[in-house]
Protein backbone atom coordinates (compact mmCIF):
# COMPACT_ATOMS: atom_id res chain seq x y z
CA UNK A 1 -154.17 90.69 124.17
CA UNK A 2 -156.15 91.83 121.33
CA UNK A 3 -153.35 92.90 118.76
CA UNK A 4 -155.17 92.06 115.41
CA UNK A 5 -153.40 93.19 112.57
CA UNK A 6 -154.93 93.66 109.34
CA UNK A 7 -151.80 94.44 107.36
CA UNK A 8 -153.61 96.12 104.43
CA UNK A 9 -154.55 99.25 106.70
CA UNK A 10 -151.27 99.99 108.04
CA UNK A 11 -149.05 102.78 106.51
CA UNK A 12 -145.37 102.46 107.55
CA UNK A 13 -142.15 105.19 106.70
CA UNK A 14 -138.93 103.66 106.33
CA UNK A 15 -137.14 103.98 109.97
CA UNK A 16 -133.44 104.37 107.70
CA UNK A 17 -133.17 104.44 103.77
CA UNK A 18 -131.09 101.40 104.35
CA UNK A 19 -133.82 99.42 106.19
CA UNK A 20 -137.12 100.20 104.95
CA UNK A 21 -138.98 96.89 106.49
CA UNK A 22 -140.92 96.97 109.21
CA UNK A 23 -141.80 94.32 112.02
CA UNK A 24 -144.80 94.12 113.80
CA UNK A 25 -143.84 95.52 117.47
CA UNK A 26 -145.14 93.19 119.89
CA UNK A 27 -144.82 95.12 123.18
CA UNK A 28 -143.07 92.80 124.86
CA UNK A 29 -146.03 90.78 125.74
CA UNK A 30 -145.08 87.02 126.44
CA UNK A 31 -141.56 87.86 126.32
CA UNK A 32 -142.01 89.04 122.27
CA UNK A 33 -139.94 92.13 120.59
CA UNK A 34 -141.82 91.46 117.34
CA UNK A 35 -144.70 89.28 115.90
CA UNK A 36 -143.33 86.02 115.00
CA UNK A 37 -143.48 81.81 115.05
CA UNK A 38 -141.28 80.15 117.53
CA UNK A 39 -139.61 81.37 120.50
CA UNK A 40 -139.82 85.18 121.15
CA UNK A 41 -136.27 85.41 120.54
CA UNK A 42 -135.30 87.72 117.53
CA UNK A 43 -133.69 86.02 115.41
CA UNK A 44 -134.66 82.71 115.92
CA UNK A 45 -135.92 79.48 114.04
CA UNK A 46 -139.14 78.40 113.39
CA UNK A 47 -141.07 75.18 112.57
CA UNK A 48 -144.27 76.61 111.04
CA UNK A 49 -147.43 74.41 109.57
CA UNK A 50 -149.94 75.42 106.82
CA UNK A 51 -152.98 73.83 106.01
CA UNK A 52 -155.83 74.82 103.73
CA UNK A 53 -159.45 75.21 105.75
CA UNK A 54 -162.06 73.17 104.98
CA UNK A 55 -164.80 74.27 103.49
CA UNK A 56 -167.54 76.27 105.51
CA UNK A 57 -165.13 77.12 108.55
CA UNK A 58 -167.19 79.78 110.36
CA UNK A 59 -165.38 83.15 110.57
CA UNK A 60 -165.40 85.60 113.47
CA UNK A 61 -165.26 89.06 114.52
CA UNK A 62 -161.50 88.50 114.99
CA UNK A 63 -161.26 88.97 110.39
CA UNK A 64 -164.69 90.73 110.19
CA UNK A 65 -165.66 91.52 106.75
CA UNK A 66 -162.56 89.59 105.38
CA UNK A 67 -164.43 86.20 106.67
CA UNK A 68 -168.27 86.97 106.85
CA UNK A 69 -170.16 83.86 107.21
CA UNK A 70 -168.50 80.67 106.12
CA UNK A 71 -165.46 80.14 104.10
CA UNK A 72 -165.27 78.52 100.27
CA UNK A 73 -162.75 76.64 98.04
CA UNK A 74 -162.40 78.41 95.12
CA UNK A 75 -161.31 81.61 93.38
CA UNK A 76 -161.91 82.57 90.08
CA UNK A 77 -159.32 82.65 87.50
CA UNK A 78 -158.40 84.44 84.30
CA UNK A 79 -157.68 81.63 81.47
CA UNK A 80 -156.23 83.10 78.20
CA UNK A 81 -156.74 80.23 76.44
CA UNK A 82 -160.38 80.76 76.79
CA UNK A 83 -160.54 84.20 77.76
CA UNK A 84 -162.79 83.65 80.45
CA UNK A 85 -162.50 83.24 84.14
CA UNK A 86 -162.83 80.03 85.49
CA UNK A 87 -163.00 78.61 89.19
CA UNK A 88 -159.80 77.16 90.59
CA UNK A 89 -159.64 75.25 94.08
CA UNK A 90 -157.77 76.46 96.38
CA UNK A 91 -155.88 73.05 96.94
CA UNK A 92 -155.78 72.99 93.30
CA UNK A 93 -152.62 76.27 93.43
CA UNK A 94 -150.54 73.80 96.47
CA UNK A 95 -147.35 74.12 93.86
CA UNK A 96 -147.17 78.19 93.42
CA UNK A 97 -147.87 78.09 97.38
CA UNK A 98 -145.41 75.94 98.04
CA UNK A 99 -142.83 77.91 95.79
CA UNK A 100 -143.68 80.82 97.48
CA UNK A 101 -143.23 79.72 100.91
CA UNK A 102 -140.08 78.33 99.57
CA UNK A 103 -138.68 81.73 98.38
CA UNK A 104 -139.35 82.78 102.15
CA UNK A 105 -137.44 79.81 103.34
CA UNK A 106 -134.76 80.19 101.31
CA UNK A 107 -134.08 83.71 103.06
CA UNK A 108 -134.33 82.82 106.52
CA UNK A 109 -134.30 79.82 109.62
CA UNK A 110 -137.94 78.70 108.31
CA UNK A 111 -139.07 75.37 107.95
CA UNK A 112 -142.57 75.06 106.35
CA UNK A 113 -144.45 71.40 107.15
CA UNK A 114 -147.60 71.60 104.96
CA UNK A 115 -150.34 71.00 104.03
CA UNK A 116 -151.54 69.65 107.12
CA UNK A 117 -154.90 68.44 107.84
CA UNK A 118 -157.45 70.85 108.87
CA UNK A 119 -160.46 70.31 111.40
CA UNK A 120 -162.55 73.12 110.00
CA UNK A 121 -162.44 74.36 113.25
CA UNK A 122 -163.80 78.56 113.34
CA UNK A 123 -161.46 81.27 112.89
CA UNK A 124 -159.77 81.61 115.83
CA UNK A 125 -160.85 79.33 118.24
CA UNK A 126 -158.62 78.31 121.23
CA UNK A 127 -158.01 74.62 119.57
CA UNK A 128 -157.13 75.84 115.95
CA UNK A 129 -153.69 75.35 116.46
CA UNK A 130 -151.70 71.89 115.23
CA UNK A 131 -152.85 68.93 114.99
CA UNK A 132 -156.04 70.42 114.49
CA UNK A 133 -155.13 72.28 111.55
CA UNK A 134 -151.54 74.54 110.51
CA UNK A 135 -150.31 77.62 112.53
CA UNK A 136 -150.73 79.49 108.91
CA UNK A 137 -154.19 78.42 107.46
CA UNK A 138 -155.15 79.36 103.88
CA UNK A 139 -158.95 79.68 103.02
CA UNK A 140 -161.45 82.17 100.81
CA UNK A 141 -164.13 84.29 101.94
CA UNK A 142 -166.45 86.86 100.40
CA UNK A 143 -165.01 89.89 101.38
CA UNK A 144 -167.53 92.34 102.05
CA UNK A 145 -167.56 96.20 103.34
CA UNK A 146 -164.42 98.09 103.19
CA UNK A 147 -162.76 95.29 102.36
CA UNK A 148 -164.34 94.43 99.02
CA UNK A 149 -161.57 95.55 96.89
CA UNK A 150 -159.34 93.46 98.63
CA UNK A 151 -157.52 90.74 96.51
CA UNK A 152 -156.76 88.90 100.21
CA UNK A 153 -155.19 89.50 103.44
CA UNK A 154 -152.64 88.76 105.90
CA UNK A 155 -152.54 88.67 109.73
CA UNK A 156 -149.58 88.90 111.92
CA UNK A 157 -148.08 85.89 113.85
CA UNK A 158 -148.32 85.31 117.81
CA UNK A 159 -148.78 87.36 119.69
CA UNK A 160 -151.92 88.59 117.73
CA UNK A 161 -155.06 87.68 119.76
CA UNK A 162 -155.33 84.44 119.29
CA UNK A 163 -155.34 81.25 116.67
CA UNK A 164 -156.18 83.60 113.87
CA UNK A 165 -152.74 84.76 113.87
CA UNK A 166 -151.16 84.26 109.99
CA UNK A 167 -154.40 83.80 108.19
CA UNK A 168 -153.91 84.26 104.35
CA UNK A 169 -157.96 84.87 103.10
CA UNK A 170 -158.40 85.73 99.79
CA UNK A 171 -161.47 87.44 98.13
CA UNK A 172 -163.17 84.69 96.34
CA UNK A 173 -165.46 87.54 95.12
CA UNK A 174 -162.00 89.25 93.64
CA UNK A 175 -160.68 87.64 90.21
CA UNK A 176 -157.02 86.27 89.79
CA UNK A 177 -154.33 85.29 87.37
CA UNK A 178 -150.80 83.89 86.62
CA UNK A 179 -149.66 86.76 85.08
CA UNK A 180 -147.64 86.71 82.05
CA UNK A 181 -144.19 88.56 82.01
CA UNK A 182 -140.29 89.78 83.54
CA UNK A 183 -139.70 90.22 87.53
CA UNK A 184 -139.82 93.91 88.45
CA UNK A 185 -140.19 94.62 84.63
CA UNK A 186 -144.01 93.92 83.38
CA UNK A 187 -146.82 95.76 85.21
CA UNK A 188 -149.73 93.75 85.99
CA UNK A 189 -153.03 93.93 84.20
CA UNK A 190 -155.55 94.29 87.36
CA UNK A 191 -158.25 93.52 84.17
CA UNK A 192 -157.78 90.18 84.18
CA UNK A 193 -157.30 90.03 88.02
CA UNK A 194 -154.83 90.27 90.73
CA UNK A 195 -151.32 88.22 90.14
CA UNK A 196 -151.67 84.79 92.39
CA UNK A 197 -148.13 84.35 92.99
CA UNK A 198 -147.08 88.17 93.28
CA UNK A 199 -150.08 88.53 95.99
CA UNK A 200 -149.45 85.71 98.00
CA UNK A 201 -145.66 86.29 98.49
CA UNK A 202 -147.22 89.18 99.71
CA UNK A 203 -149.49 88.10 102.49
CA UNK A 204 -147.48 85.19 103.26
CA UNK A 205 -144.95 87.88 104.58
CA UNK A 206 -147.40 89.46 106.78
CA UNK A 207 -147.81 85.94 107.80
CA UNK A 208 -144.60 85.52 108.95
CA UNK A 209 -143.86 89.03 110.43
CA UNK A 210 -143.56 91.98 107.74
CA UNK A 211 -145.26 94.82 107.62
CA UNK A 212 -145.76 96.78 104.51
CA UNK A 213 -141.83 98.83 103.45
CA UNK A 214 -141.30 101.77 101.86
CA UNK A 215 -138.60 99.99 99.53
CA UNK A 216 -140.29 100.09 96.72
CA UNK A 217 -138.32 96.84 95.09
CA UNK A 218 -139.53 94.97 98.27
CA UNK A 219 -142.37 92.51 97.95
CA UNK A 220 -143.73 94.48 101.15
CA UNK A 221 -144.36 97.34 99.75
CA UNK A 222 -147.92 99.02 98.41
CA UNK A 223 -147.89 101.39 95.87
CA UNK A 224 -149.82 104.56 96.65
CA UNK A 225 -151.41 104.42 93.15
CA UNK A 226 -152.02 100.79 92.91
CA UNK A 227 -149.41 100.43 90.30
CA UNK A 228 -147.77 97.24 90.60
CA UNK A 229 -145.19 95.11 88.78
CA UNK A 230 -144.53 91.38 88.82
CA UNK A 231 -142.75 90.56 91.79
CA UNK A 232 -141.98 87.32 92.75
CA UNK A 233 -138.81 87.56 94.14
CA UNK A 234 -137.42 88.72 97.60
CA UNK A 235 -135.80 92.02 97.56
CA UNK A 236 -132.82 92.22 99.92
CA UNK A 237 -134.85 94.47 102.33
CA UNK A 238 -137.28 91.95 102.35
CA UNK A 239 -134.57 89.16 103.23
CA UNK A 240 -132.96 91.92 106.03
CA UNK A 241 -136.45 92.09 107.46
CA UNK A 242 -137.20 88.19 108.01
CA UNK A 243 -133.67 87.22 109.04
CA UNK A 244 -134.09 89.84 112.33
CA UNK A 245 -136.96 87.40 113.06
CA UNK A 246 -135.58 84.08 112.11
CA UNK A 247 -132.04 84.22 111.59
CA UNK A 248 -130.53 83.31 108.17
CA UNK A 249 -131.25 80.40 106.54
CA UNK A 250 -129.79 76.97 107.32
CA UNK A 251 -126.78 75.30 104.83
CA UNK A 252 -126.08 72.61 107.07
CA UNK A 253 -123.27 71.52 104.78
CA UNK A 254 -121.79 74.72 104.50
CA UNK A 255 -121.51 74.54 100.93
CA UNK A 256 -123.36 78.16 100.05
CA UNK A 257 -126.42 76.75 99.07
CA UNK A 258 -129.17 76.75 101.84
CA UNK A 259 -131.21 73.86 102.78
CA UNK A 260 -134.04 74.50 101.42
CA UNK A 261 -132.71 74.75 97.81
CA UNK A 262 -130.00 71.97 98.49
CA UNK A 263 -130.44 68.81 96.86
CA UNK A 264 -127.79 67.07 99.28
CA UNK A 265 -128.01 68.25 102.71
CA UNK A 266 -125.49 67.01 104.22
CA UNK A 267 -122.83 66.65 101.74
CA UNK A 268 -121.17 69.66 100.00
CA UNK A 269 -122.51 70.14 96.53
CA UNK A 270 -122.01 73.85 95.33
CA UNK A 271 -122.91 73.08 91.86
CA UNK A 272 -125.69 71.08 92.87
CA UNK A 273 -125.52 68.51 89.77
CA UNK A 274 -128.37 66.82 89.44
CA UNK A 275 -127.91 64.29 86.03
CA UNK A 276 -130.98 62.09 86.57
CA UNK A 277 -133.14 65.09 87.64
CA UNK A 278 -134.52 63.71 90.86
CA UNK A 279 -134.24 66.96 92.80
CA UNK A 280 -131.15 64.57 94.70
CA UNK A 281 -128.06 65.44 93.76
CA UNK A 282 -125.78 62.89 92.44
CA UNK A 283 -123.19 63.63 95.31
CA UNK A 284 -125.48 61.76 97.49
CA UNK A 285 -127.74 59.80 95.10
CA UNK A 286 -126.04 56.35 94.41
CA UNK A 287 -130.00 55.20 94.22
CA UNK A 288 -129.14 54.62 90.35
CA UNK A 289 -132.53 52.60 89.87
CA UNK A 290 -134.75 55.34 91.82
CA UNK A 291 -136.01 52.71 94.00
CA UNK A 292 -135.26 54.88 96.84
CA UNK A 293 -132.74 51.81 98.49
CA UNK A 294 -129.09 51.11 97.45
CA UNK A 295 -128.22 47.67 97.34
CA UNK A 296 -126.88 45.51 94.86
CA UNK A 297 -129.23 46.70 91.73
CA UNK A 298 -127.45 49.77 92.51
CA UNK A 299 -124.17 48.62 92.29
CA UNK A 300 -124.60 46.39 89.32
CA UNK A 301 -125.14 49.92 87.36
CA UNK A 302 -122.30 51.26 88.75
CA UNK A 303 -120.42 48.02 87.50
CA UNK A 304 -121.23 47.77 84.02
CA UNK A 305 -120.34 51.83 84.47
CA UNK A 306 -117.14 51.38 85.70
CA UNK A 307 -114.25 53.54 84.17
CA UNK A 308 -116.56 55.16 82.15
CA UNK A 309 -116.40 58.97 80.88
CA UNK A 310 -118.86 61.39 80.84
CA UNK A 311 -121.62 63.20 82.28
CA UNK A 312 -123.27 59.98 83.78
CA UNK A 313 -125.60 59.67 86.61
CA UNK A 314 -122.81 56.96 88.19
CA UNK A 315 -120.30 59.59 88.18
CA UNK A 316 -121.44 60.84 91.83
CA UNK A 317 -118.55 63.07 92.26
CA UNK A 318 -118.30 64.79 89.42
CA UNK A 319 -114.70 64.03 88.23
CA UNK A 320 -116.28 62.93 84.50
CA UNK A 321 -115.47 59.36 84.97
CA UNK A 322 -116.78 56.55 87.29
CA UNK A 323 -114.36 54.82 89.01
CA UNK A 324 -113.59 53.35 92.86
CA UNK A 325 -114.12 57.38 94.23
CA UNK A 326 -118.11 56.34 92.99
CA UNK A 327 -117.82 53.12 94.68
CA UNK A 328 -116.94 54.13 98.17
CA UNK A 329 -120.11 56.88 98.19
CA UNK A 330 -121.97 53.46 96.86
CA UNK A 331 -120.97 51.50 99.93
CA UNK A 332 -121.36 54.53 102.66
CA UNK A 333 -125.39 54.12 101.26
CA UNK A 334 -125.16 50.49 101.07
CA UNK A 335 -128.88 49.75 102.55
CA UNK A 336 -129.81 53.42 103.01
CA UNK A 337 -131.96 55.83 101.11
CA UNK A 338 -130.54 58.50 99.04
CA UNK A 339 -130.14 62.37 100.13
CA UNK A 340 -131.78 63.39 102.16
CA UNK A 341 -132.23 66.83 99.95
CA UNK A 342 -134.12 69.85 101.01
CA UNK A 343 -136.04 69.47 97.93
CA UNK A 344 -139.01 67.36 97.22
CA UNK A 345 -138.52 64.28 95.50
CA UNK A 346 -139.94 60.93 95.77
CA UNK A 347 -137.72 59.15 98.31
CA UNK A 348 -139.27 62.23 100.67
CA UNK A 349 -142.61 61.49 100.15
């Protein structure tokens, strides 16, 4: 089914003012409504992985002149300190992809597994699919043609024509930068280059399913005059839009904090204290020696702790003292690892 979607070119009206997304309508084919990971279902999960290409994957007619010839690792960036533009690798920018697919996550039934390994199989070929390399691969081309002005692009999920379904590519003849400023506040200086972690929320959400929106708040949407604003944050037409896919996101301990920002995932923790800072919150963290094991080291601490007041990383419930309560959560982990969190920390790893 060739249903290649090069989000960039489509022009969408809001269906309702109060839904301005818009999903990429898959026909029906292969049981699909819309465009999307995982089971056709609306409104269902999805395990999705990312990798980064390898340098010189071929491209193919299925991108045209957003992948002519082989792909590159590196963009170039604006550094203020210098006030030049320097290259960047791609891998090099892992932690503002990571927090963007996170922001995604956090708004829907999404679990991100990246980066994977990546074959440097071609664009699209039948085996480019995991283990091979992510569902979602991220790589750099020289745009050329039409799509020169192009800061990078997004293609729909399956169904969409084959493995070069969610591609991110981005220009690596275009110029970028971590833009300095307020959400929705400080417009973005296209002089020194497009905004890395505005864009790629962006395509990332063509990635997953969205088309552009006529909200004008949403992350989605493209300004007529190329006027844009940082925006780095989900608007809640954007979060409307992926949960039809996906579903909302997953608290699996019910305690309003969804597991992809919960630092205890299986324990309640609504204010998600955190004393020793090891993205594992104390309610489930009696790893006091951040060997990632209790066991007796751990419970010596707690010991020479005991009946102590204050804000202390032995207090694991959060009552300001440490006392038998801190014990018992001690000896429910006795020989286990902390967590498990959402987060990424080093018992994770």
């Amino acid at each position: 089914m060739q249903h290649r979607i090069l989000a960039f070119f489509i022009v969408f009206l809001a269906a309702t003012p109060a839904a301005a997304f818009v999903l990429f309508d898959a026909g029906g084919f292969m049981g699909y409504v819309w465009n999307k990971w995982g089971p056709p279902d609306p409104g269902t999960p999805a395990v999705i992985h990312w990798s980064f290409m390898s340098a010189d994957t071929a491209g193919s007619a299925y991108c045209g002149e957003a992948c002519p010839g082989s792909s590159g690792t590196t963009l170039q960036f604006y550094n203020p300190a210098t006030d030049q533009f320097e290259s960047r690798q791609l891998s090099e920018l892992q932690t503002q992809i990571e927090a963007a697919l996170t922001t995604w996550a956090a708004a829907a039934d999404i679990v991100f597994v990246g980066p994977v390994d990546d074959s440097g199989l071609p664009i699209n070929d039948e085996a480019a699919l995991p283990p091979a390399s992510g569902h979602v691969r991220i790589g750099a081309f020289a745009f050329t043609g039409g799509a020169t002005f192009l800061g990078a692009v997004g293609y729909a999920p399956p169904p969409n024509g084959g493995t070069g379904a969610g591609e991110i590519l981005f220009n690596s003849a275009a110029f970028f930068q971590f833009a300095a400023g307020q959400e929705d506040v400080t417009p973005i200086n296209f002089f020194f280059g497009n905004d890395f972690a505005s864009l790629f929320l962006h395509e990332a959400g063509h990635a997953l399913g969205l088309a552009h929106s006529a909200d004008e708040q949403s992350v989605m949407y493209i300004d007529p005059a190329g006027e844009y604003l940082i925006n780095r944050e989900l608007a809640s037409d954007d979060v409307a839009g992926i949960e039809i896919l996906y579903g909302p996101a997953a608290d699996t301990d019910t305690d309003g904090v969804v597991d992809v920002l919960d630092n205890c995932l299986n324990l309640p923790n609504e204010d998600q204290r955190d004393t020793d800072l090891d993205a594992i919150g104390n309610r489930c963290d009696p790893d006091f020696n951040g060997d990632c094991l209790v066991n007796f080291a751990d419970l010596a601490i707690l010991s020479a702790d005991f009946f102590q007041q204050g804000d202390l990383d032995t207090d694991l419930n959060g009552d300001s003292i440490v006392n038998f309560a801190d014990l018992v959560v001690v000896a429910d982990y006795f020989f286990l690892a902390p967590g498990p969190s959402g987060r990424a920390n080093s018992c994770s790893q």
